[in-house]
C-alpha atoms as a PDB file:
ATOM      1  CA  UNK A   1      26.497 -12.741 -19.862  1.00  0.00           C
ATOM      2  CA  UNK A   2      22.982 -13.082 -19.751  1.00  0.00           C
ATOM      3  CA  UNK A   3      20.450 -14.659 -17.665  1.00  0.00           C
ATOM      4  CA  UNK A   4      16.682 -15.577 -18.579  1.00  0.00           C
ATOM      5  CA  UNK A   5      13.824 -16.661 -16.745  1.00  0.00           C
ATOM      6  CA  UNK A   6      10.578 -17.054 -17.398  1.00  0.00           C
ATOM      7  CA  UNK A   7       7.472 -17.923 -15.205  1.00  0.00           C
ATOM      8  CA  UNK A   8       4.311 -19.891 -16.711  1.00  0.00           C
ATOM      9  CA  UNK A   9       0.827 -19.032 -15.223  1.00  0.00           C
ATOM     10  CA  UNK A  10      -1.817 -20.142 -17.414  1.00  0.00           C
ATOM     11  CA  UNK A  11      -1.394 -22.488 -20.224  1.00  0.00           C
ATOM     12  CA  UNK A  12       0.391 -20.657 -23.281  1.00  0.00           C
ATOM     13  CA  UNK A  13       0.865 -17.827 -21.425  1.00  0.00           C
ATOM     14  CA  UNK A  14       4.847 -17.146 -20.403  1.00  0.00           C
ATOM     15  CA  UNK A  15       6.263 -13.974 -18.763  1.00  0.00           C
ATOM     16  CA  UNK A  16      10.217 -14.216 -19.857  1.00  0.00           C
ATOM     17  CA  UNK A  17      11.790 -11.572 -18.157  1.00  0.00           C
ATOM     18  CA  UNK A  18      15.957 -11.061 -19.129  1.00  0.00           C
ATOM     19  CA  UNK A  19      18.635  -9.494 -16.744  1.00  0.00           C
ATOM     20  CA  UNK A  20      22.889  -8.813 -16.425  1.00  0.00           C
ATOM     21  CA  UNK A  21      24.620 -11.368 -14.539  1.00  0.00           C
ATOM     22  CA  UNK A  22      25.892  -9.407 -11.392  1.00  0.00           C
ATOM     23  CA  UNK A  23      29.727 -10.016 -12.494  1.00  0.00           C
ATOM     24  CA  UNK A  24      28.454  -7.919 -15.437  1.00  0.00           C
ATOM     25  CA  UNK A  25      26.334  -5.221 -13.095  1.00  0.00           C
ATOM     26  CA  UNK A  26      29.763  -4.728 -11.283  1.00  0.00           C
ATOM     27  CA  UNK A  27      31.671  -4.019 -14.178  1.00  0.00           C
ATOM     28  CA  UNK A  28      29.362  -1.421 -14.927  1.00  0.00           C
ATOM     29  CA  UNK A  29      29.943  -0.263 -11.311  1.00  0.00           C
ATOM     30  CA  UNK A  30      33.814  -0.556 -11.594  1.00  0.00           C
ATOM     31  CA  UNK A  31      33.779   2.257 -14.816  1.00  0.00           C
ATOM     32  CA  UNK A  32      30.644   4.169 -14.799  1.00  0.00           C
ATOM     33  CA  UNK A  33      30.098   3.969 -11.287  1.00  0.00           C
ATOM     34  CA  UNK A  34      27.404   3.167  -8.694  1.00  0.00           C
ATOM     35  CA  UNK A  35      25.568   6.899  -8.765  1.00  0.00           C
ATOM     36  CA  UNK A  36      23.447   5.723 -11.530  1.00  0.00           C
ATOM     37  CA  UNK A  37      22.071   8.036 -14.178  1.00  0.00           C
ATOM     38  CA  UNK A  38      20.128  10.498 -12.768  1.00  0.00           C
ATOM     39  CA  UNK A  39      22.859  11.463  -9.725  1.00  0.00           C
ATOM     40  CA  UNK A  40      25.202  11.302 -13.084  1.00  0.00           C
ATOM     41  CA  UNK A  41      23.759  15.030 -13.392  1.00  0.00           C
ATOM     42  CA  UNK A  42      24.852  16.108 -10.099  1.00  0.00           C
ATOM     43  CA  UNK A  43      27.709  14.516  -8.779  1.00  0.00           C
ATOM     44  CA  UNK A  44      31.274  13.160  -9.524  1.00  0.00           C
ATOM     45  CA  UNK A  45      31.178   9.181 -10.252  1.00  0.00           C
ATOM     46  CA  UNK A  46      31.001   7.623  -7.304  1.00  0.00           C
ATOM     47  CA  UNK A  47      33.144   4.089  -6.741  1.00  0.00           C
ATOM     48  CA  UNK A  48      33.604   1.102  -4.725  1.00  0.00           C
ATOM     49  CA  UNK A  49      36.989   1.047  -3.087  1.00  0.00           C
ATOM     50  CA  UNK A  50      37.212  -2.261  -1.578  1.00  0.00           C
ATOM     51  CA  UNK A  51      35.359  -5.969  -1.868  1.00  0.00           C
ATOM     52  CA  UNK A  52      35.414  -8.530   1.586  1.00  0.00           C
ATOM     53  CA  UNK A  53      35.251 -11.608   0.564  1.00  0.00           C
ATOM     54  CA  UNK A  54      34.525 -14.830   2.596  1.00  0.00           C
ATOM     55  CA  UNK A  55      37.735 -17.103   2.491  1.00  0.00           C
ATOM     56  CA  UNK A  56      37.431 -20.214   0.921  1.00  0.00           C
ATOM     57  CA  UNK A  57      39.346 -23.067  -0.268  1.00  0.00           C
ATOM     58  CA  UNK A  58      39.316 -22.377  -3.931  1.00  0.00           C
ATOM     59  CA  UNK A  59      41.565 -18.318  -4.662  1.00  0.00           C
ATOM     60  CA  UNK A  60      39.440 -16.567  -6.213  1.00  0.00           C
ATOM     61  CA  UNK A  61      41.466 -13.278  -6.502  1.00  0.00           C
ATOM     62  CA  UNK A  62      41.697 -14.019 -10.052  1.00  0.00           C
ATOM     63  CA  UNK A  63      38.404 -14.698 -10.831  1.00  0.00           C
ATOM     64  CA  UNK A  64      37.082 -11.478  -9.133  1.00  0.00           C
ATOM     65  CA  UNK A  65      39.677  -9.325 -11.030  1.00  0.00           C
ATOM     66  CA  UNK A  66      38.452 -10.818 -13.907  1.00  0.00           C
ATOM     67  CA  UNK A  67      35.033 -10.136 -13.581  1.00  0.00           C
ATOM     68  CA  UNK A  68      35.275  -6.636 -11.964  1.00  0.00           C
ATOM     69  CA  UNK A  69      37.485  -5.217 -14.741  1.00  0.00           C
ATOM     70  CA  UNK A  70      40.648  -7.168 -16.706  1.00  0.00           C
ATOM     71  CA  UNK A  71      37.958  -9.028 -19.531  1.00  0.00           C
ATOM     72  CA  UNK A  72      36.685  -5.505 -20.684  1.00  0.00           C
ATOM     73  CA  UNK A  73      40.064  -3.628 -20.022  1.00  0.00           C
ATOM     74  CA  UNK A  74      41.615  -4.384 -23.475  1.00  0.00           C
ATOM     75  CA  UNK A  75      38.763  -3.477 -24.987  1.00  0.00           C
ATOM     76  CA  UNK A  76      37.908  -0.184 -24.038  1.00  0.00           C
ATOM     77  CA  UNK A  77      40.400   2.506 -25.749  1.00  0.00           C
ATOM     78  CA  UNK A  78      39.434   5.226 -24.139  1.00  0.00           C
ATOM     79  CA  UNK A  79      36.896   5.700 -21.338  1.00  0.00           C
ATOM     80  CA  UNK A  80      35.040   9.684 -21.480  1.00  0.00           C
ATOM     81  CA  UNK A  81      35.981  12.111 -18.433  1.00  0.00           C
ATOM     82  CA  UNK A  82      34.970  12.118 -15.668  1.00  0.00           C
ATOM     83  CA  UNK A  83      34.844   8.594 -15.615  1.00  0.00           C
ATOM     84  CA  UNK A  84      37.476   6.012 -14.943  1.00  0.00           C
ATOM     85  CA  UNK A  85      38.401   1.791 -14.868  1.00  0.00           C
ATOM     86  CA  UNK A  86      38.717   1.280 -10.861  1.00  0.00           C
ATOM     87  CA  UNK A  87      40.944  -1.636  -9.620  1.00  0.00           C
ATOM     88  CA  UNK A  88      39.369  -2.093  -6.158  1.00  0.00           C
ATOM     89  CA  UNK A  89      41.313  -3.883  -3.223  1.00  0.00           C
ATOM     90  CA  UNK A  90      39.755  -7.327  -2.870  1.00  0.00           C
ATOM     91  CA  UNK A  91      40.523  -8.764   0.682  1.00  0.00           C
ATOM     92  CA  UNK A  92      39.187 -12.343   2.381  1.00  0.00           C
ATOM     93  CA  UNK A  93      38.910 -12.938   5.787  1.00  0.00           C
ATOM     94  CA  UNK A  94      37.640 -15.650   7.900  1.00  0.00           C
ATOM     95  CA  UNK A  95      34.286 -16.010   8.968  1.00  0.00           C
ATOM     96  CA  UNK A  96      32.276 -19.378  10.369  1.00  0.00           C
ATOM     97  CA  UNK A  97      28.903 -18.211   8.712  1.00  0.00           C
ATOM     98  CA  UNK A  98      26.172 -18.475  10.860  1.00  0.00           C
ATOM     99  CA  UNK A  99      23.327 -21.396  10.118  1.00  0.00           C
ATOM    100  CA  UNK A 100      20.323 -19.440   8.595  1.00  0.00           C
ATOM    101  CA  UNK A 101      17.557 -21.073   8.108  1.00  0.00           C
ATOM    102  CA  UNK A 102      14.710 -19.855   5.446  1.00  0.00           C
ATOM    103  CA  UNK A 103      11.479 -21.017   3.707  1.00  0.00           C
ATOM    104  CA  UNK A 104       9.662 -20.281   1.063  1.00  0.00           C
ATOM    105  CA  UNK A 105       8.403 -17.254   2.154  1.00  0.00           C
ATOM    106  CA  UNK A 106      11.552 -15.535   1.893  1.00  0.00           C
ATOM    107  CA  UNK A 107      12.087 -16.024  -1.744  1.00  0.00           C
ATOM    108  CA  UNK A 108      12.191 -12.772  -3.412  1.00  0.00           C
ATOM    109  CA  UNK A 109      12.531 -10.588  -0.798  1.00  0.00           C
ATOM    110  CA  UNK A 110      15.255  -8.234   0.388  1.00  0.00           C
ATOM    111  CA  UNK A 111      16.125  -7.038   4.016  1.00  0.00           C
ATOM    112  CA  UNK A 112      17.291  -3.343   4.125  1.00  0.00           C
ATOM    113  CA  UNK A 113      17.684  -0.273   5.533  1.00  0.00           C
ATOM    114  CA  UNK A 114      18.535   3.452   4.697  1.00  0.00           C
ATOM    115  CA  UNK A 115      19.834   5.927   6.613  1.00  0.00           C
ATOM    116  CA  UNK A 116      17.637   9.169   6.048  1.00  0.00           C
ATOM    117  CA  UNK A 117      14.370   7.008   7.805  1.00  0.00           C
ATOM    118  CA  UNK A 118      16.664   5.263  10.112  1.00  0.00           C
ATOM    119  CA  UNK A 119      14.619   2.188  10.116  1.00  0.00           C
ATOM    120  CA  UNK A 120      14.708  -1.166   7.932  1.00  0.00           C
ATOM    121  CA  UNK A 121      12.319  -2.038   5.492  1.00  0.00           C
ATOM    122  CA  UNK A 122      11.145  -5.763   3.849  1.00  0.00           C
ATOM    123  CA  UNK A 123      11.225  -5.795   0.208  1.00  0.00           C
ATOM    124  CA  UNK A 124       9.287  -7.250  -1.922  1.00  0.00           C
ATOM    125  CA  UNK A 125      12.493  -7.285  -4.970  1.00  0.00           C
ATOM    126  CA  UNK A 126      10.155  -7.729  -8.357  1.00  0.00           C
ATOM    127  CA  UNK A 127       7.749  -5.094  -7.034  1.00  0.00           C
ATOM    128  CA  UNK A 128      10.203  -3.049  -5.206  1.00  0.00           C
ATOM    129  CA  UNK A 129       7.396  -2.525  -2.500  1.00  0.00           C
ATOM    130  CA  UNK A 130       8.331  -2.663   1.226  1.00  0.00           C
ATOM    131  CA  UNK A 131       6.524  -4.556   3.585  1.00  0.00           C
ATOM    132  CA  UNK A 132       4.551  -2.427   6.532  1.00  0.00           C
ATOM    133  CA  UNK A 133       6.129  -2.772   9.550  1.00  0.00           C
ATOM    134  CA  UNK A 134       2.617  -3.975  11.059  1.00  0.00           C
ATOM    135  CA  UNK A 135       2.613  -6.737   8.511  1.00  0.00           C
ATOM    136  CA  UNK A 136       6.165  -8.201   9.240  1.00  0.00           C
ATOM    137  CA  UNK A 137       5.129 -10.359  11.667  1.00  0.00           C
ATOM    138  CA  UNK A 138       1.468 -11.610  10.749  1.00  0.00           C
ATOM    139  CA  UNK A 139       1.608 -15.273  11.768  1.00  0.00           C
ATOM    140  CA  UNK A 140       1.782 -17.821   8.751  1.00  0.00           C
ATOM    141  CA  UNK A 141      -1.932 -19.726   8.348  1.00  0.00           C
ATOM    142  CA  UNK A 142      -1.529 -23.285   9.331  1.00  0.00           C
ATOM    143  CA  UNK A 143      -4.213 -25.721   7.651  1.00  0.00           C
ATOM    144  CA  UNK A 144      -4.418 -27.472  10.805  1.00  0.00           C
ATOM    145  CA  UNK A 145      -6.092 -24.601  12.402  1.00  0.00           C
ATOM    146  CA  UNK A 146      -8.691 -24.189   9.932  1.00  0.00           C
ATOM    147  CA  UNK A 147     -12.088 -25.504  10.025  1.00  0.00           C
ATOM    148  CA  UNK A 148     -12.180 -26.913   6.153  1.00  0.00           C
ATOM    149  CA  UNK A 149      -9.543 -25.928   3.003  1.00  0.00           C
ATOM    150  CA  UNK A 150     -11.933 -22.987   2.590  1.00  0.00           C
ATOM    151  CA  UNK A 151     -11.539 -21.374   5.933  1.00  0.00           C
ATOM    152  CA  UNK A 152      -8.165 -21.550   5.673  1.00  0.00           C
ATOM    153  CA  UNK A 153      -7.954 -20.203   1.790  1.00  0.00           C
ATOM    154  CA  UNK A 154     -10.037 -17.588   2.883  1.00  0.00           C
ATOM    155  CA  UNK A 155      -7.559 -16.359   5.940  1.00  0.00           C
ATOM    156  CA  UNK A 156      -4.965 -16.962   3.307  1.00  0.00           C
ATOM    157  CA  UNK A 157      -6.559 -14.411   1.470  1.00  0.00           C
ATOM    158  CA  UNK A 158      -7.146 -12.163   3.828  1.00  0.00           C
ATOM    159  CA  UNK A 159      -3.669 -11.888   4.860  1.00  0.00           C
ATOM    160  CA  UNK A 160      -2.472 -11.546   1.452  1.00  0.00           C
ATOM    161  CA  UNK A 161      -4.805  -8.163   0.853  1.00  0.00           C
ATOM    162  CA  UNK A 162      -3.706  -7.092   4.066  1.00  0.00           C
ATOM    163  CA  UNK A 163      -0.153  -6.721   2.603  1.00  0.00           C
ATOM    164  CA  UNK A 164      -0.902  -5.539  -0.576  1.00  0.00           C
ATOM    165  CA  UNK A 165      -2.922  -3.216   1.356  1.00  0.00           C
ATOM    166  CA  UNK A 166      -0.044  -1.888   3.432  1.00  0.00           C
ATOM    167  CA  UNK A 167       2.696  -1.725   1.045  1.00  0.00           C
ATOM    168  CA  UNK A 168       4.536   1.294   0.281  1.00  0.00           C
ATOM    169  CA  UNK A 169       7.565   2.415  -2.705  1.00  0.00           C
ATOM    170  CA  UNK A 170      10.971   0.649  -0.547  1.00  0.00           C
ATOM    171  CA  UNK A 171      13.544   3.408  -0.204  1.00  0.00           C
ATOM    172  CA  UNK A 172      15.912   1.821  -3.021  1.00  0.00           C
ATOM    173  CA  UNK A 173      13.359   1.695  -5.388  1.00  0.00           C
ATOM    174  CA  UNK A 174      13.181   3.612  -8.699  1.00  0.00           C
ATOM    175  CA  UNK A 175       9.584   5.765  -7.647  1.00  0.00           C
ATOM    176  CA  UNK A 176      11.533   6.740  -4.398  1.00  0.00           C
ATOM    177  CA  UNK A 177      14.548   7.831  -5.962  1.00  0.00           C
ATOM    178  CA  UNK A 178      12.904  10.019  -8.999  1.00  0.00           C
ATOM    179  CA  UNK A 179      10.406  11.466  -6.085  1.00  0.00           C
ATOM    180  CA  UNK A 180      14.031  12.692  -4.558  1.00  0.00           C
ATOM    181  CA  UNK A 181      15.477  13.355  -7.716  1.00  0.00           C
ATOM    182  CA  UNK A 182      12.437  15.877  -9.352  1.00  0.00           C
ATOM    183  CA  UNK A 183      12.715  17.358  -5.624  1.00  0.00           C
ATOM    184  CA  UNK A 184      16.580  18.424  -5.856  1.00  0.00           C
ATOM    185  CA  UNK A 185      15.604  19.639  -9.221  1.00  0.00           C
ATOM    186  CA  UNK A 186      13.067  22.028  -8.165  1.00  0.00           C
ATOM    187  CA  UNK A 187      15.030  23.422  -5.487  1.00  0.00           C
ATOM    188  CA  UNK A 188      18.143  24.203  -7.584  1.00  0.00           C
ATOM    189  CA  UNK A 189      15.755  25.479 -10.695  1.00  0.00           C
ATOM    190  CA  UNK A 190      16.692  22.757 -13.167  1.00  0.00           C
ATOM    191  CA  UNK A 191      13.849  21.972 -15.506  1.00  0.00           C
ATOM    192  CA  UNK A 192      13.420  18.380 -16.027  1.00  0.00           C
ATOM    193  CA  UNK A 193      10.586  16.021 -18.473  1.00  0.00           C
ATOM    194  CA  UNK A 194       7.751  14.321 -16.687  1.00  0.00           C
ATOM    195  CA  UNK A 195       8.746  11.031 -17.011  1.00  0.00           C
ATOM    196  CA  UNK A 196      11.642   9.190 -15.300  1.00  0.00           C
ATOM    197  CA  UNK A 197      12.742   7.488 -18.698  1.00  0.00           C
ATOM    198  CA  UNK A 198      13.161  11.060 -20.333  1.00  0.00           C
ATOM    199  CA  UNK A 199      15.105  12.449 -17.254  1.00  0.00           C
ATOM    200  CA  UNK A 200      17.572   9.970 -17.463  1.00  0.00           C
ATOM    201  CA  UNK A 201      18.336  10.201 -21.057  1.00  0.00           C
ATOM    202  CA  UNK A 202      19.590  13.909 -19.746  1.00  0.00           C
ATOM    203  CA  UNK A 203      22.803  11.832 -19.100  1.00  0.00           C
ATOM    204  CA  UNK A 204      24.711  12.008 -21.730  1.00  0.00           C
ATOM    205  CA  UNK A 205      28.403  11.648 -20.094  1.00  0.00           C
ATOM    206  CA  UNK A 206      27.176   8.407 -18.008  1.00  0.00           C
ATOM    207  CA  UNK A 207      24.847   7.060 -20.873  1.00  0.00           C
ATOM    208  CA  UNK A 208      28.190   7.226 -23.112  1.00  0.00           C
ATOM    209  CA  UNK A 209      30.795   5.089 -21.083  1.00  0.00           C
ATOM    210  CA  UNK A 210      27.820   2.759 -20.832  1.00  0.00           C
ATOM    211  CA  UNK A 211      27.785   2.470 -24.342  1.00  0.00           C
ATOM    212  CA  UNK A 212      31.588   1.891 -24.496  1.00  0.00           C
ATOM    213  CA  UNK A 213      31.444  -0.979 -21.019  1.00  0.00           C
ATOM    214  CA  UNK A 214      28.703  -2.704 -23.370  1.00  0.00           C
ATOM    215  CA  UNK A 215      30.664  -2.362 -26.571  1.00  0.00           C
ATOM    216  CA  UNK A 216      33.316  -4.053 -24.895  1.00  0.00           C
ATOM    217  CA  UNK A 217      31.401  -7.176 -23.658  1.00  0.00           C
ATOM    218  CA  UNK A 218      30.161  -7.315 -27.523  1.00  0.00           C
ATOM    219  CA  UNK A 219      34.209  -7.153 -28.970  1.00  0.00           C
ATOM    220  CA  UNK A 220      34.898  -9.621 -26.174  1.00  0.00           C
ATOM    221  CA  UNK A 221      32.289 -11.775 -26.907  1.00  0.00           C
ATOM    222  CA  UNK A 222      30.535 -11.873 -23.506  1.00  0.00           C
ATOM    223  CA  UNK A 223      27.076 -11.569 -24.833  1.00  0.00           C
ATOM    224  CA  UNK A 224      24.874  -8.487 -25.026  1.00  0.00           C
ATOM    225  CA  UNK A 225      23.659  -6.225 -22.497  1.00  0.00           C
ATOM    226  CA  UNK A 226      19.917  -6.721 -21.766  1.00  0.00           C
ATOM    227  CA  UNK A 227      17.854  -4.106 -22.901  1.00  0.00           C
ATOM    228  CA  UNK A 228      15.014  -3.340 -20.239  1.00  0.00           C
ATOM    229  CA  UNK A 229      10.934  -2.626 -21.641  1.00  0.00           C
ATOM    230  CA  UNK A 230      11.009   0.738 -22.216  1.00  0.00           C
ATOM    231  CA  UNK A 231       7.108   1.513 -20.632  1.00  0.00           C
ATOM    232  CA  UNK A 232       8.313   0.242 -17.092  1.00  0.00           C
ATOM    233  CA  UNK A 233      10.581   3.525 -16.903  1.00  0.00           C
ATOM    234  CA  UNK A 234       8.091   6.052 -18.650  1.00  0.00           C
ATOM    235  CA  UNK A 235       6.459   6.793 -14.885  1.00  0.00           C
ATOM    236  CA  UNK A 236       6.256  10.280 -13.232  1.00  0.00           C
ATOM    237  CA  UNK A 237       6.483  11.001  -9.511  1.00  0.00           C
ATOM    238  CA  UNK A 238       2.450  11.735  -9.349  1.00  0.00           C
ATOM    239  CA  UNK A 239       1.414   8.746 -10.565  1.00  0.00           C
ATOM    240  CA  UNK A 240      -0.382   6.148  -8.098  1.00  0.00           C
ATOM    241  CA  UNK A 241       2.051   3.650  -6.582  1.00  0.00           C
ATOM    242  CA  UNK A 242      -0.750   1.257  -8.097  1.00  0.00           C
ATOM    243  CA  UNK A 243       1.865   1.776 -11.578  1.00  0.00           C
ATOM    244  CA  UNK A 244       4.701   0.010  -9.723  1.00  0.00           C
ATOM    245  CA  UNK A 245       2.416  -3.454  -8.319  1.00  0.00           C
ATOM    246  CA  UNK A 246       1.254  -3.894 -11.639  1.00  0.00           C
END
């Protein structure tokens, strides 16, 4: 399946922007696994071995296998070495989920951490820029305290360039992991294009099952995979981080 959105700034002017449903993103996982394409070239397919899920009223245990595997299975004749269909262990459990309460700052944005830096990070997810950690906790401008609706745009905007200002490439996003990737490279002598688009095409193995998990959803008629713009991947590691806010 297929989800679009679309945002509307000025009048006749709409940004659409089309991604996988996440049941579909974890079929994907389920076959070609989680490494991605550019680990694809150095490592074994990598796979989830177990899903927690929160106990509810309604059993979902079919619905999940479902999703994660059995609507593709039939379809797929034979899936390419090295890779496999996983049939991960779904468990629930009980849980009294604690009252979290948001606003709309928090749209968008992803808490996370990685273990190399050993410290979390606030994501901004369409930009996949982190938040500095000296910005986390600028106060939120309250009209009240303003003067007139021009003080208080101005602090507005102030803060907002203060952020901008500060951001830096998360750790899960695509600049960080082709910096890391064009890194390995050098050090085990593999030559590699400039561009992260062209390095990924290298994967010819992981690009193929792809092909077959999305030619399945087709013969099943689950819709169509989306097809991402191709100039938001053609990027090299010594570009300005500018490339990714834009």
């Amino acid at each position: 399946a297929v989800v679009s959105t679309q945002s509307t700034g000025e009048k006749n002017n709409i940004a659409k922007s089309v991604v996988a449903c996440p049941s579909d993103k974890l079929t994907v996982y389920n076959i070609a696994g989680i490494q991605g394409a550019l680990l694809s070239q150095f490592i074994s397919p990598l796979y989830i071995d177990k899903f927690l899920l929160l106990k509810t009223p309604i059993d979902f245990l079919t619905t999940m296998t479902r999703a994660l595997y059995e609507r593709v299975e039939a379809q797929i004749y034979k899936v390419p070495l090295p890779f496999k269909i996983t049939k991960p262990e779904i468990e629930f459990f009980n849980l009294q989920p604690p009252k979290v309460h948001t606003n709309h700052d928090a749209a968008g944005r992803i808490a996370g951490w990685a273990l190399s830096g050993g410290k979390w990070e606030l994501v901004k997810g369409p930009e996949g820029m982190a938040v500095s950690e000296t910005c986390i906790n600028i106060p939120n401008i309250s009209r009240f305290h303003c003067v007139d609706d021009v003080d208080y745009f101005e602090k507005m905007l102030a803060n907002a360039k203060r952020i901008k200002a500060s951001m830096r490439p998360s750790e899960i996003s695509k600049v960080k992991s082709f910096g890391m990737y064009t890194k390995l490279c050098k050090k085990v002598g593999k030559d590699i294009p400039k561009t992260y688009f062209a390095c990924k095409a290298l994967s010819d193995e992981y690009h193929a099952v792809k092909l077959s998990i999305t030619s399945a959803f087709n013969k099943a008629k689950l819709g169509t995979w989306p097809v991402k713009p191709v100039n938001t991947e053609k990027f090299n590691v010594d570009e300005e981080v500018d490339m990714v806010m834009n």
